[in-house]
PDB file of N, CA and C in Angstrom:
ATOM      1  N   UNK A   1     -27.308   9.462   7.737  1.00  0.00           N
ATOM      2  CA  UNK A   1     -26.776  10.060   8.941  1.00  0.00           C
ATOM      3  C   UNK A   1     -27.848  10.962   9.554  1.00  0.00           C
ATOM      4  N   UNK A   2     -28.034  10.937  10.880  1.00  0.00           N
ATOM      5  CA  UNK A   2     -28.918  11.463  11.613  1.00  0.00           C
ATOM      6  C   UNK A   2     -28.508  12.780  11.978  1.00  0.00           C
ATOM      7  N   UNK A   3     -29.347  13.741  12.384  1.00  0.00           N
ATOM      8  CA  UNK A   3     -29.059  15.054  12.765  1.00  0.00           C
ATOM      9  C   UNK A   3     -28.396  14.546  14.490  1.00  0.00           C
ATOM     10  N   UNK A   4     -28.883  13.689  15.249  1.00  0.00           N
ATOM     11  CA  UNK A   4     -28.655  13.695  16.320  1.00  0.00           C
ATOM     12  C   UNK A   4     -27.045  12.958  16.401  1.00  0.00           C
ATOM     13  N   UNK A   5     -26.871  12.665  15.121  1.00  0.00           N
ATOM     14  CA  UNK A   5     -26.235  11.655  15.878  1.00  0.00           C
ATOM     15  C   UNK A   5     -24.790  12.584  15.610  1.00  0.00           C
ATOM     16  N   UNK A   6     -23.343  12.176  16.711  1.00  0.00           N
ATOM     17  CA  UNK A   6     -22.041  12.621  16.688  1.00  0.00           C
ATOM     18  C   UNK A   6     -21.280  12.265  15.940  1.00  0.00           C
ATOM     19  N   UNK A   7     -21.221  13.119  14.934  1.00  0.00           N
ATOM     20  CA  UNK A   7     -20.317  12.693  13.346  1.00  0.00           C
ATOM     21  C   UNK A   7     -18.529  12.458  14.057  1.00  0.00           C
ATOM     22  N   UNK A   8     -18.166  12.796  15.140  1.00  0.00           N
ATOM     23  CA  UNK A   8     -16.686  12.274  15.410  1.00  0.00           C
ATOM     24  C   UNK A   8     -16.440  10.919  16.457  1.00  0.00           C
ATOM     25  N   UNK A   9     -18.029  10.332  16.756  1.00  0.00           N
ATOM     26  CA  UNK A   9     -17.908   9.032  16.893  1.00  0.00           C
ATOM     27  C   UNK A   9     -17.802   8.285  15.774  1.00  0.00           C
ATOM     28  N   UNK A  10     -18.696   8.617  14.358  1.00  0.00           N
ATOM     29  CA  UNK A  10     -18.956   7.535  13.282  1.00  0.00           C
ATOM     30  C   UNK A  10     -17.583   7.179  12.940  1.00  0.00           C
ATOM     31  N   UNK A  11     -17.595   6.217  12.166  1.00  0.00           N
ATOM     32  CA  UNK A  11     -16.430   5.171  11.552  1.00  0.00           C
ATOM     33  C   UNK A  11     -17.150   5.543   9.999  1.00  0.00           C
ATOM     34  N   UNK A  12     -16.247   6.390   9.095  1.00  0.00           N
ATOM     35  CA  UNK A  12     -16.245   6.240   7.590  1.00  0.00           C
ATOM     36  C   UNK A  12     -15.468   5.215   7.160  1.00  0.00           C
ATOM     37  N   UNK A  13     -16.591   4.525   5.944  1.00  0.00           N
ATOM     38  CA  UNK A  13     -15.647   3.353   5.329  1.00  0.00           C
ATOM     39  C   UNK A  13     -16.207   3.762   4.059  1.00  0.00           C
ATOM     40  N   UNK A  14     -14.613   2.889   3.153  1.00  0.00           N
ATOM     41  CA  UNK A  14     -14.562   3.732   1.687  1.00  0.00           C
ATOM     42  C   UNK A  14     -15.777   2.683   0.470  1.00  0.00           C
ATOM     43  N   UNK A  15     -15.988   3.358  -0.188  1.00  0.00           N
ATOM     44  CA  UNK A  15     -17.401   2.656  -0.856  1.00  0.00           C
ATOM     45  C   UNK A  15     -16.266   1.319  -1.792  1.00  0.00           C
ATOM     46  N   UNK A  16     -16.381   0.312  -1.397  1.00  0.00           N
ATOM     47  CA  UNK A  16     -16.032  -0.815  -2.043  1.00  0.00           C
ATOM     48  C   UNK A  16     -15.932  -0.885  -3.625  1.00  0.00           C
ATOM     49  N   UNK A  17     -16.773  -0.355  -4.014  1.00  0.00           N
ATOM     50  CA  UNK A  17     -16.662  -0.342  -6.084  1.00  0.00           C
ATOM     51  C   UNK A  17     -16.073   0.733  -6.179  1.00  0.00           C
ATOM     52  N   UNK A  18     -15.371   1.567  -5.444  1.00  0.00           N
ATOM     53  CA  UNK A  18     -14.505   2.512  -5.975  1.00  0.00           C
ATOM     54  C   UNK A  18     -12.586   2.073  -6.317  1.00  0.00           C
ATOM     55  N   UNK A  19     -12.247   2.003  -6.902  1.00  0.00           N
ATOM     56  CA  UNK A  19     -11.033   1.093  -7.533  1.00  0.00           C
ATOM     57  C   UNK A  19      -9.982   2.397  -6.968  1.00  0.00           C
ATOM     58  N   UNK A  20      -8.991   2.635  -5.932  1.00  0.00           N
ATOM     59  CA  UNK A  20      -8.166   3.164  -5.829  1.00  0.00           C
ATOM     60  C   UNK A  20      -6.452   2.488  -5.683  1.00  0.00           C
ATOM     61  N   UNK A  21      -5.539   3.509  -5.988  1.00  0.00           N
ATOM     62  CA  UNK A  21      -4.473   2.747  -5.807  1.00  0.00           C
ATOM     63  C   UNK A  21      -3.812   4.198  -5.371  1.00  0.00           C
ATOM     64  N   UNK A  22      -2.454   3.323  -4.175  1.00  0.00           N
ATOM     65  CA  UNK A  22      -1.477   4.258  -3.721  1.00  0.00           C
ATOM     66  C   UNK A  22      -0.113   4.223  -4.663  1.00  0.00           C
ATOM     67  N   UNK A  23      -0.135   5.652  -5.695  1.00  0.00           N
ATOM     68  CA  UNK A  23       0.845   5.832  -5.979  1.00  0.00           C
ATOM     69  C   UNK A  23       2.104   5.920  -5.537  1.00  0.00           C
ATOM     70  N   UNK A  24       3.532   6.137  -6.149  1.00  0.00           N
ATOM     71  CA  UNK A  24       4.966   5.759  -5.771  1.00  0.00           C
ATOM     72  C   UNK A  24       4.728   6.937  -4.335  1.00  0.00           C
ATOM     73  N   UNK A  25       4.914   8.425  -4.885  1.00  0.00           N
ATOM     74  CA  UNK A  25       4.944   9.250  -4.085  1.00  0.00           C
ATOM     75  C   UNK A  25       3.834   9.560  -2.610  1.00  0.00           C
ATOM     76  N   UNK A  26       3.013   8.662  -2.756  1.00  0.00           N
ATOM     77  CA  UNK A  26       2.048   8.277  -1.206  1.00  0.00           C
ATOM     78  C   UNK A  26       0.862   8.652  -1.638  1.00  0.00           C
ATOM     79  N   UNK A  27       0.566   9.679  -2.566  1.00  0.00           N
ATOM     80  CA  UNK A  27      -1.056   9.847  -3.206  1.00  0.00           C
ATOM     81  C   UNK A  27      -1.544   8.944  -3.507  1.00  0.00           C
ATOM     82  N   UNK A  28      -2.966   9.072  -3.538  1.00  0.00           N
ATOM     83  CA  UNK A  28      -3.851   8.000  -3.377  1.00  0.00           C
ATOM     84  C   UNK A  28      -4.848   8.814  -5.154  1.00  0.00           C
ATOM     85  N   UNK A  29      -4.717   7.634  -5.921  1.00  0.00           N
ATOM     86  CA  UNK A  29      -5.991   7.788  -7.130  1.00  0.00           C
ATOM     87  C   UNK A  29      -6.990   7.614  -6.943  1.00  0.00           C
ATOM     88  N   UNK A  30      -8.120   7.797  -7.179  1.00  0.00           N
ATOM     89  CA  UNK A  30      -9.088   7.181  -7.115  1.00  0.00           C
ATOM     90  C   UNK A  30      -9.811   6.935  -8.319  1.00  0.00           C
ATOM     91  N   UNK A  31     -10.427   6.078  -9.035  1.00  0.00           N
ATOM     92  CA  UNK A  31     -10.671   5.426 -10.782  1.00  0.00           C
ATOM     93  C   UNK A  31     -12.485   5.068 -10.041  1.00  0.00           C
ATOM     94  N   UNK A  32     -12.742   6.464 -10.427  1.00  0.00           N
ATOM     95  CA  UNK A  32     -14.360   6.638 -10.397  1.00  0.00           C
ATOM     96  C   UNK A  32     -15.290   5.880 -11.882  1.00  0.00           C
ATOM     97  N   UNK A  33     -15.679   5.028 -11.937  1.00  0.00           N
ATOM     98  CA  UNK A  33     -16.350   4.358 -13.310  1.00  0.00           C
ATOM     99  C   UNK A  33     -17.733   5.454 -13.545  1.00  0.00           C
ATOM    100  N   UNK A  34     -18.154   6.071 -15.006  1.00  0.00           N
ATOM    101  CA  UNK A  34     -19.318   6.706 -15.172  1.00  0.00           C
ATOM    102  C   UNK A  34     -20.454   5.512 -15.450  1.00  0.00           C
ATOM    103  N   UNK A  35     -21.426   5.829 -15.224  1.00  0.00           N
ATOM    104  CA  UNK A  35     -22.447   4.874 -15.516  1.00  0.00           C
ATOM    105  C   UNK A  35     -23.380   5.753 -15.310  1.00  0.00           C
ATOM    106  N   UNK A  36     -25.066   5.057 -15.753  1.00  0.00           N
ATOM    107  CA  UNK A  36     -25.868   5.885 -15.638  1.00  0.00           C
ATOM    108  C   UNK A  36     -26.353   5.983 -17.249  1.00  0.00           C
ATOM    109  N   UNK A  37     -27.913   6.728 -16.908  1.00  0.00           N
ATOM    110  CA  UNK A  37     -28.536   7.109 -17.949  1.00  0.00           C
ATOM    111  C   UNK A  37     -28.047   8.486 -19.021  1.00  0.00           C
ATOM    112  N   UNK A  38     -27.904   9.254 -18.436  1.00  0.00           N
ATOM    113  CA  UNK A  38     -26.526   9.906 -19.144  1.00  0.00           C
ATOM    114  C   UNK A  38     -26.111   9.837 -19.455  1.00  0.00           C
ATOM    115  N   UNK A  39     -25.110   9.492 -18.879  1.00  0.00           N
ATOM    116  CA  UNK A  39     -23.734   8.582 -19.458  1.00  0.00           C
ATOM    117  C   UNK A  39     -23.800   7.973 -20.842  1.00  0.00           C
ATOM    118  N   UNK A  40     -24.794   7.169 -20.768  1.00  0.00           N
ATOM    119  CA  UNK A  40     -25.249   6.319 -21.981  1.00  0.00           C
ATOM    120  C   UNK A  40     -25.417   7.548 -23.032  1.00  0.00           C
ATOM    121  N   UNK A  41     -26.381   8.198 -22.956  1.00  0.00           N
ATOM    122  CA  UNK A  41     -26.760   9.255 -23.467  1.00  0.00           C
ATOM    123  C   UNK A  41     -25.572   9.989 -24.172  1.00  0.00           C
ATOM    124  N   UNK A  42     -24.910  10.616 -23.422  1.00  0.00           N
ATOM    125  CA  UNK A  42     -23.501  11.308 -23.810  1.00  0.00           C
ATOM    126  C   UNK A  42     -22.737  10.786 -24.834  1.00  0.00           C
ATOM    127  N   UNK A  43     -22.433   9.160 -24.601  1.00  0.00           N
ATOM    128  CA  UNK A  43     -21.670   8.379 -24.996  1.00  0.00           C
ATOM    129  C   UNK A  43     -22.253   8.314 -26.181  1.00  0.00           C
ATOM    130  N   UNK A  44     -23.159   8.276 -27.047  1.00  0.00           N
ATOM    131  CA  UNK A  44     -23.722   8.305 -28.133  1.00  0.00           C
ATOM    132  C   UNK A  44     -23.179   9.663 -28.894  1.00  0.00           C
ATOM    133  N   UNK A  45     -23.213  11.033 -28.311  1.00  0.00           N
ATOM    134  CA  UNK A  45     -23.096  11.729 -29.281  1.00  0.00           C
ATOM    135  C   UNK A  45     -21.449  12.508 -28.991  1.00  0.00           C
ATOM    136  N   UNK A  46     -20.668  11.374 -27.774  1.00  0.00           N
ATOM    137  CA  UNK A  46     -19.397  11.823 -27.751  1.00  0.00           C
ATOM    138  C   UNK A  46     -18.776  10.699 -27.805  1.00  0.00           C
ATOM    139  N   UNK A  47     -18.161   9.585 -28.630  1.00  0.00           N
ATOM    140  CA  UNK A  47     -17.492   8.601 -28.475  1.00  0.00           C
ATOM    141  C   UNK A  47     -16.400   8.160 -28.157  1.00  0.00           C
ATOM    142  N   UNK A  48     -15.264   9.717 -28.129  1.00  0.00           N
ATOM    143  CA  UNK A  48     -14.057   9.354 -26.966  1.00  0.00           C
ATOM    144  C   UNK A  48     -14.383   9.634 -25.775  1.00  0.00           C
ATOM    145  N   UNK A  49     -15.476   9.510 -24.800  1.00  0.00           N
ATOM    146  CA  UNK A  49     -16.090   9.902 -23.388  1.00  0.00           C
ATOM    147  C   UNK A  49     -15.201   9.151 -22.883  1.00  0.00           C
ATOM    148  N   UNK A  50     -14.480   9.505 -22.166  1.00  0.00           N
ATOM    149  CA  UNK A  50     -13.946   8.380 -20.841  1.00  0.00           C
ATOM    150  C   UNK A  50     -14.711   7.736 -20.098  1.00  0.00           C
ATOM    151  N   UNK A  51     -14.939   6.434 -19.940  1.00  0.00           N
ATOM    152  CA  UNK A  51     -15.610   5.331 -19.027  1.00  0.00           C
ATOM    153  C   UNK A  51     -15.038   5.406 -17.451  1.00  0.00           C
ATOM    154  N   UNK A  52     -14.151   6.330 -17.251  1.00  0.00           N
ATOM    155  CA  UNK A  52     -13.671   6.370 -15.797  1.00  0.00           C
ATOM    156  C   UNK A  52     -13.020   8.136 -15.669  1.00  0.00           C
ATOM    157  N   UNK A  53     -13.173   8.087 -14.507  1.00  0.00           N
ATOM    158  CA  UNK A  53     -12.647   9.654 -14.155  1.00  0.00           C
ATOM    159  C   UNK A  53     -11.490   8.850 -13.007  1.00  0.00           C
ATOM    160  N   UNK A  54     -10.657   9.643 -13.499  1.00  0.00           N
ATOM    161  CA  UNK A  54      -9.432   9.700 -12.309  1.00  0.00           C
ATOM    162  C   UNK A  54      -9.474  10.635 -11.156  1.00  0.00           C
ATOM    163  N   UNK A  55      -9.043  10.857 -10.184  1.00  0.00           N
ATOM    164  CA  UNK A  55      -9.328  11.617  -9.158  1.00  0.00           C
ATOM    165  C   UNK A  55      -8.021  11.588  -8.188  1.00  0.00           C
ATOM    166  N   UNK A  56      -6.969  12.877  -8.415  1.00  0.00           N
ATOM    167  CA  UNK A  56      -6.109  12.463  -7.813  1.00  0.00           C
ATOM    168  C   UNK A  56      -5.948  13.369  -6.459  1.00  0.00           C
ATOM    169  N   UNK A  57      -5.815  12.344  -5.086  1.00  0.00           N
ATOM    170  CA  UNK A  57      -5.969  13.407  -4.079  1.00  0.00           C
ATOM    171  C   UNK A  57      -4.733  14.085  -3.065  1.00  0.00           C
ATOM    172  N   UNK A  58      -4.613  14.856  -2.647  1.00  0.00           N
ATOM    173  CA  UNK A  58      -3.309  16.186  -2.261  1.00  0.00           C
ATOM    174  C   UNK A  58      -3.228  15.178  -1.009  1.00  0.00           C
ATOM    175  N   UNK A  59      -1.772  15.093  -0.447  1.00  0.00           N
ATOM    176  CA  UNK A  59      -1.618  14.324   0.697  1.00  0.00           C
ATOM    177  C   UNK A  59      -2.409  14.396   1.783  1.00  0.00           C
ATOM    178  N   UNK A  60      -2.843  15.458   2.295  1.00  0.00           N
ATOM    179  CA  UNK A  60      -3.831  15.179   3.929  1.00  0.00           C
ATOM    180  C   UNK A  60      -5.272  14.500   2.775  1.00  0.00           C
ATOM    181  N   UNK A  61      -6.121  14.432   1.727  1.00  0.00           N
ATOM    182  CA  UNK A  61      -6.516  13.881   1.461  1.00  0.00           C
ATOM    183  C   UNK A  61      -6.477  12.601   1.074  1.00  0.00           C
ATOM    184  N   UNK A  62      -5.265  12.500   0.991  1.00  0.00           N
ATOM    185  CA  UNK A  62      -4.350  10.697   0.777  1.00  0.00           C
ATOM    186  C   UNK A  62      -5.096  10.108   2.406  1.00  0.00           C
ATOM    187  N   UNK A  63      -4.440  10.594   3.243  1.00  0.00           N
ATOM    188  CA  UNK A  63      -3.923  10.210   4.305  1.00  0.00           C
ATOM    189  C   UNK A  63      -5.669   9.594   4.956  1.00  0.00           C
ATOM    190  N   UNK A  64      -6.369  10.950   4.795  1.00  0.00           N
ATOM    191  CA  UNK A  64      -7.905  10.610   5.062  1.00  0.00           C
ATOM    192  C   UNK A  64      -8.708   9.850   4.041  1.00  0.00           C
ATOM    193  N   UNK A  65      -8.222   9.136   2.772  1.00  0.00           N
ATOM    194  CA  UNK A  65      -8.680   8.049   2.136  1.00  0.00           C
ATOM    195  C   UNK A  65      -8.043   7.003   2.892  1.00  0.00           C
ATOM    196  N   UNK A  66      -6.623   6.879   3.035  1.00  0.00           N
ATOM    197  CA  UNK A  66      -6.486   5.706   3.730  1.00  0.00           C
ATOM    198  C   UNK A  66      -7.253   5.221   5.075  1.00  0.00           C
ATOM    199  N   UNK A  67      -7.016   6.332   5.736  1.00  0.00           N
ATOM    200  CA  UNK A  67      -7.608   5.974   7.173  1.00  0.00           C
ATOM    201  C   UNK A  67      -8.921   5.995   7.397  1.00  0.00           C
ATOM    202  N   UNK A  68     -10.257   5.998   6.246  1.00  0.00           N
ATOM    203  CA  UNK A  68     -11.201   5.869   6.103  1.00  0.00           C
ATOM    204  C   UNK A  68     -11.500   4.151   5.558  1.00  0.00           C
ATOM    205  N   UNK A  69     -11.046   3.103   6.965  1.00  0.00           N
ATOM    206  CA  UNK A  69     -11.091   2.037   6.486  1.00  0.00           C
ATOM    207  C   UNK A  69     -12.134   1.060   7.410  1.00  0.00           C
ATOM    208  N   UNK A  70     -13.153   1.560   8.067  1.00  0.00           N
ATOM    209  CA  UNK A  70     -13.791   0.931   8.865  1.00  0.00           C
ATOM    210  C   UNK A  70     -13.253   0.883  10.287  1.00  0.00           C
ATOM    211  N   UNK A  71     -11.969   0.835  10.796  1.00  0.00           N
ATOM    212  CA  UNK A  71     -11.713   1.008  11.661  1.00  0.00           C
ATOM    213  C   UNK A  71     -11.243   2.135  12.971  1.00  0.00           C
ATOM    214  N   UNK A  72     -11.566   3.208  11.702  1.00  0.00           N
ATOM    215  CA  UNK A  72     -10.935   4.570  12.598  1.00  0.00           C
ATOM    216  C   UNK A  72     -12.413   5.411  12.539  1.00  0.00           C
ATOM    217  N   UNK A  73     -12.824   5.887  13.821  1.00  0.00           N
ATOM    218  CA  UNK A  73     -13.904   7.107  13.952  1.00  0.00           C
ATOM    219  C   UNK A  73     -13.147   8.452  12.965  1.00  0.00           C
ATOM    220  N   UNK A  74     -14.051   9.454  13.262  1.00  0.00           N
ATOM    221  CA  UNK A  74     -13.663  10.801  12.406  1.00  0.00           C
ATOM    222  C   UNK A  74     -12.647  11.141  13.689  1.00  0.00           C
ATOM    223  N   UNK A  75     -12.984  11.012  14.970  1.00  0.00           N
ATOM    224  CA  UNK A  75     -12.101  11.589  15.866  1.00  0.00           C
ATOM    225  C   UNK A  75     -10.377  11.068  16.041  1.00  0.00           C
ATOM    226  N   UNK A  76     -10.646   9.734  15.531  1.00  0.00           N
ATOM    227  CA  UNK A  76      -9.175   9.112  15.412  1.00  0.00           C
ATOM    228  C   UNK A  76      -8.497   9.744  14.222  1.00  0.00           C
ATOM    229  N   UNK A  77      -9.030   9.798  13.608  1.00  0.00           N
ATOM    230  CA  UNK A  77      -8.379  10.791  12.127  1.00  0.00           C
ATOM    231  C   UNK A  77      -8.230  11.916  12.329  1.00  0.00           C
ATOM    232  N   UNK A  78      -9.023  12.552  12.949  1.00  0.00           N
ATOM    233  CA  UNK A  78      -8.813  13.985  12.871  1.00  0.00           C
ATOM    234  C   UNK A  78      -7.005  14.053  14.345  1.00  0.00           C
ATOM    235  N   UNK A  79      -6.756  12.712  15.020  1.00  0.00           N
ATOM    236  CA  UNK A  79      -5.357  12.569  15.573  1.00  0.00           C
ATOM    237  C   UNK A  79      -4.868  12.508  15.110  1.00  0.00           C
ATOM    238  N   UNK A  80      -4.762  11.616  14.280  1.00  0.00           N
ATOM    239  CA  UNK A  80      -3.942  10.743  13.752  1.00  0.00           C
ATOM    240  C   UNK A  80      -3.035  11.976  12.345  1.00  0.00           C
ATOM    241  N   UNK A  81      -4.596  13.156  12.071  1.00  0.00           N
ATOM    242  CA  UNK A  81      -3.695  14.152  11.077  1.00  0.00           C
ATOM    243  C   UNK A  81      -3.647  15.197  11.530  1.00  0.00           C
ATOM    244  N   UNK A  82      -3.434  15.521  13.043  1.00  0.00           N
ATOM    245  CA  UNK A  82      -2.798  16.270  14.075  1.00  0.00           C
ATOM    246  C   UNK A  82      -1.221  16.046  14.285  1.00  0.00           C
ATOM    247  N   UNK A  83      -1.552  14.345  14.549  1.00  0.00           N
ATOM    248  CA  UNK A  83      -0.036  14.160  14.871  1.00  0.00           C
ATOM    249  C   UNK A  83       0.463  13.885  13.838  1.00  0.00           C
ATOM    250  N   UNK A  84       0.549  13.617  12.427  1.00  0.00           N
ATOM    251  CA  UNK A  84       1.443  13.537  11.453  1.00  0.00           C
ATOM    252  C   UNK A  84       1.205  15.307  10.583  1.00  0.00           C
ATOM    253  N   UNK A  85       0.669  15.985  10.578  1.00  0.00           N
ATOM    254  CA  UNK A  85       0.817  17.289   9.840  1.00  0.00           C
ATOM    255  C   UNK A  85       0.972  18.513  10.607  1.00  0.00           C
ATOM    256  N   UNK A  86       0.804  18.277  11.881  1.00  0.00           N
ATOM    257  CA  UNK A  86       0.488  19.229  13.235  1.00  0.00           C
ATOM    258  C   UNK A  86      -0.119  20.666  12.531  1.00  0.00           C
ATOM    259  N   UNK A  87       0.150  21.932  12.095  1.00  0.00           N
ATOM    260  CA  UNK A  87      -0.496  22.970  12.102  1.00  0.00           C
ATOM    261  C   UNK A  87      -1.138  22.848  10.170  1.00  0.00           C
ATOM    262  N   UNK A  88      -0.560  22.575   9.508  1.00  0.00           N
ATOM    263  CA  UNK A  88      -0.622  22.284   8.148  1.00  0.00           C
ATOM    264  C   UNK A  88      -1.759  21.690   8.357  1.00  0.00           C
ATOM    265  N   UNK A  89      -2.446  21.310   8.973  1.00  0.00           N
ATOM    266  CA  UNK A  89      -4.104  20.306   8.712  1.00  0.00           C
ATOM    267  C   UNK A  89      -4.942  21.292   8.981  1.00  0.00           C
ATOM    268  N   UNK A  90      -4.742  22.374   9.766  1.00  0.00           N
ATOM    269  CA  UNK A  90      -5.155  23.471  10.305  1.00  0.00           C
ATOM    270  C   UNK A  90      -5.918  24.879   9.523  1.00  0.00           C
ATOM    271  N   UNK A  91      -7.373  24.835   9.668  1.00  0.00           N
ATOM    272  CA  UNK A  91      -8.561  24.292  10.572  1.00  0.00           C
ATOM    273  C   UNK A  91      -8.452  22.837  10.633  1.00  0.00           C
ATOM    274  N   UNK A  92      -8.419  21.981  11.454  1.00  0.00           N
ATOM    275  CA  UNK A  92      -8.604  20.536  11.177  1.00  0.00           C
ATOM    276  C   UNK A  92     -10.116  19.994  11.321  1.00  0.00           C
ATOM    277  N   UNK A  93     -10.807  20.166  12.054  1.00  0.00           N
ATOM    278  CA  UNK A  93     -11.868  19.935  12.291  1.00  0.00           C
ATOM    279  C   UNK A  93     -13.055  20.065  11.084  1.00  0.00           C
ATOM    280  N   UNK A  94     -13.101  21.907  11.167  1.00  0.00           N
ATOM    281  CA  UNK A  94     -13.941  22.097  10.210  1.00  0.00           C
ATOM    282  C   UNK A  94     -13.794  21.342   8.719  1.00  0.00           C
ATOM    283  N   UNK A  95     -12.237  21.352   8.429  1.00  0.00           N
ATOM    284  CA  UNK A  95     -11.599  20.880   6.946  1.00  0.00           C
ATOM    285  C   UNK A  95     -11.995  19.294   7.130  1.00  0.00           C
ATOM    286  N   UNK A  96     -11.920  18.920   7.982  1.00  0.00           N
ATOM    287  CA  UNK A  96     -12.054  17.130   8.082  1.00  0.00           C
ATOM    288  C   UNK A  96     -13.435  16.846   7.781  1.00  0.00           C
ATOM    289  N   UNK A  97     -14.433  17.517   8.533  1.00  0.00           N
ATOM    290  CA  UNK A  97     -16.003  17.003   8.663  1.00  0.00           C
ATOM    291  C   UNK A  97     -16.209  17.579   7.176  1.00  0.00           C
ATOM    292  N   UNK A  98     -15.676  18.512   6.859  1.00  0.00           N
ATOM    293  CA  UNK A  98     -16.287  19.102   5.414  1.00  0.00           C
ATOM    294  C   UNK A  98     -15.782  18.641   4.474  1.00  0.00           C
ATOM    295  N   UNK A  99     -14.921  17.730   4.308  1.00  0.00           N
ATOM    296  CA  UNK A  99     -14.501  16.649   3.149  1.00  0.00           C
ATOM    297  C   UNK A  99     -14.595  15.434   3.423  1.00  0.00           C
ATOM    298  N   UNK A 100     -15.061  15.068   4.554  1.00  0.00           N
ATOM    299  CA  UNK A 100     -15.744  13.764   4.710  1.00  0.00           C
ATOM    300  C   UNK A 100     -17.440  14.085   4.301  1.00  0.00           C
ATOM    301  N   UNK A 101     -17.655  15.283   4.258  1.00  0.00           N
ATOM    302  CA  UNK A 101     -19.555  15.021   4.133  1.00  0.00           C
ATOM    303  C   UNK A 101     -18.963  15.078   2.284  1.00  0.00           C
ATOM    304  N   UNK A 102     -18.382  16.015   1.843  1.00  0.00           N
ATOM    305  CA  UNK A 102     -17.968  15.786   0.521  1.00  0.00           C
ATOM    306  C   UNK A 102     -17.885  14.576  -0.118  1.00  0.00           C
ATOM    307  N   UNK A 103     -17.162  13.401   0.435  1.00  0.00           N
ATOM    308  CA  UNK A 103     -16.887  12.749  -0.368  1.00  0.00           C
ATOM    309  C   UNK A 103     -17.993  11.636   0.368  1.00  0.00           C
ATOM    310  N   UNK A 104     -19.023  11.929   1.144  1.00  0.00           N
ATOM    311  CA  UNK A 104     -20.308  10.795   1.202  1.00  0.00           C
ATOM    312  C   UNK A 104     -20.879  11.363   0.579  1.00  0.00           C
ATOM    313  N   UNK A 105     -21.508  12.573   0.123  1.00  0.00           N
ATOM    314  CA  UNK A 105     -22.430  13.351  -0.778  1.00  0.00           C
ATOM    315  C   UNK A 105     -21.863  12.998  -2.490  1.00  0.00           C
ATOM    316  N   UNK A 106     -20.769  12.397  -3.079  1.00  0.00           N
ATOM    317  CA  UNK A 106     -20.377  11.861  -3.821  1.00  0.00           C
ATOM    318  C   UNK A 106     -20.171  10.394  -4.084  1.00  0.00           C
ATOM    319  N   UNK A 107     -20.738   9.615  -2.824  1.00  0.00           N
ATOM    320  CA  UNK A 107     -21.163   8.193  -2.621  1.00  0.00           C
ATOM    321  C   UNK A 107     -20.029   7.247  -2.570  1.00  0.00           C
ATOM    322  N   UNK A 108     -18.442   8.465  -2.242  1.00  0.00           N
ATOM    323  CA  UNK A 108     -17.175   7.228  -2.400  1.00  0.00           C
ATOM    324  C   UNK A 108     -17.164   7.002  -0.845  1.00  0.00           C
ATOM    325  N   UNK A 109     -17.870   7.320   0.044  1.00  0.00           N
ATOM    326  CA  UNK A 109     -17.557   6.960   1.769  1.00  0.00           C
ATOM    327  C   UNK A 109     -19.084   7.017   2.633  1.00  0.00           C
ATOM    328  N   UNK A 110     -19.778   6.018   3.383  1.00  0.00           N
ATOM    329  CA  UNK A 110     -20.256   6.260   4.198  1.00  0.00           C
ATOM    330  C   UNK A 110     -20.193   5.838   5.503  1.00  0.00           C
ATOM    331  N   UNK A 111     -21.043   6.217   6.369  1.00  0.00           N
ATOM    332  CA  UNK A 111     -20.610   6.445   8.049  1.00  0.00           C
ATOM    333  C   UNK A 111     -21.107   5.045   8.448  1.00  0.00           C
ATOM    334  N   UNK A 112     -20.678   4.341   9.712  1.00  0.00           N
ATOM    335  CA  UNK A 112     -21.348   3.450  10.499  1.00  0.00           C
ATOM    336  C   UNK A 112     -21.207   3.479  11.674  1.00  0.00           C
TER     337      UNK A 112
END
């Protein structure tokens, strides 16, 4: 992502090898796999290591995993959880761009 460029035109889409599912109650999991040189490492001198991290996210974070599907800009989302949470999303802006750079700086979403 460019300094120039307008982060509430981009379209976030969710990183494909990330395995999520929508639970009963509308939360969204997310089943992060560890890998890596580490990992390996660890796994040697800890042998119940979990091979996956779970990641479970609070509804306006549900809502912005779902709608992080290639087809919605940051600006359609940041409507779309205007008009379904109205003041409860609130800061929306700042809270939106700052858990969308979150979760590309963690490699589960990037921009196009």
């Amino acid at each position: 992502m460019r300094k120039d460029q307008n982060l509430m035109l981009m379209t976030p889409i969710r990183n494909e090898k990330i395995s999520w599912l929508l639970k009963k109650d509308g939360a969204v999991q997310l089943k992060i796999a560890r890998k890596g040189l580490l990992f390996n490492i660890l796994k040697l001198f800890y042998r119940n290591l979990p091979e996956n991290i779970y990641l479970d996210l609070d509804e306006i974070g549900s809502e912005v995993w779902s709608l992080c599907d290639g087809r919605n800009t940051v600006y359609d989302i940041a409507t779309k959880l205007s008009d379904k949470f109205g003041t409860e999303a609130e800061p929306l802006y700042p809270r939106l761009i700052t858990y969308l750079k979150i979760l590309r700086q963690n490699g589960l979403i990037h921009f196009n």
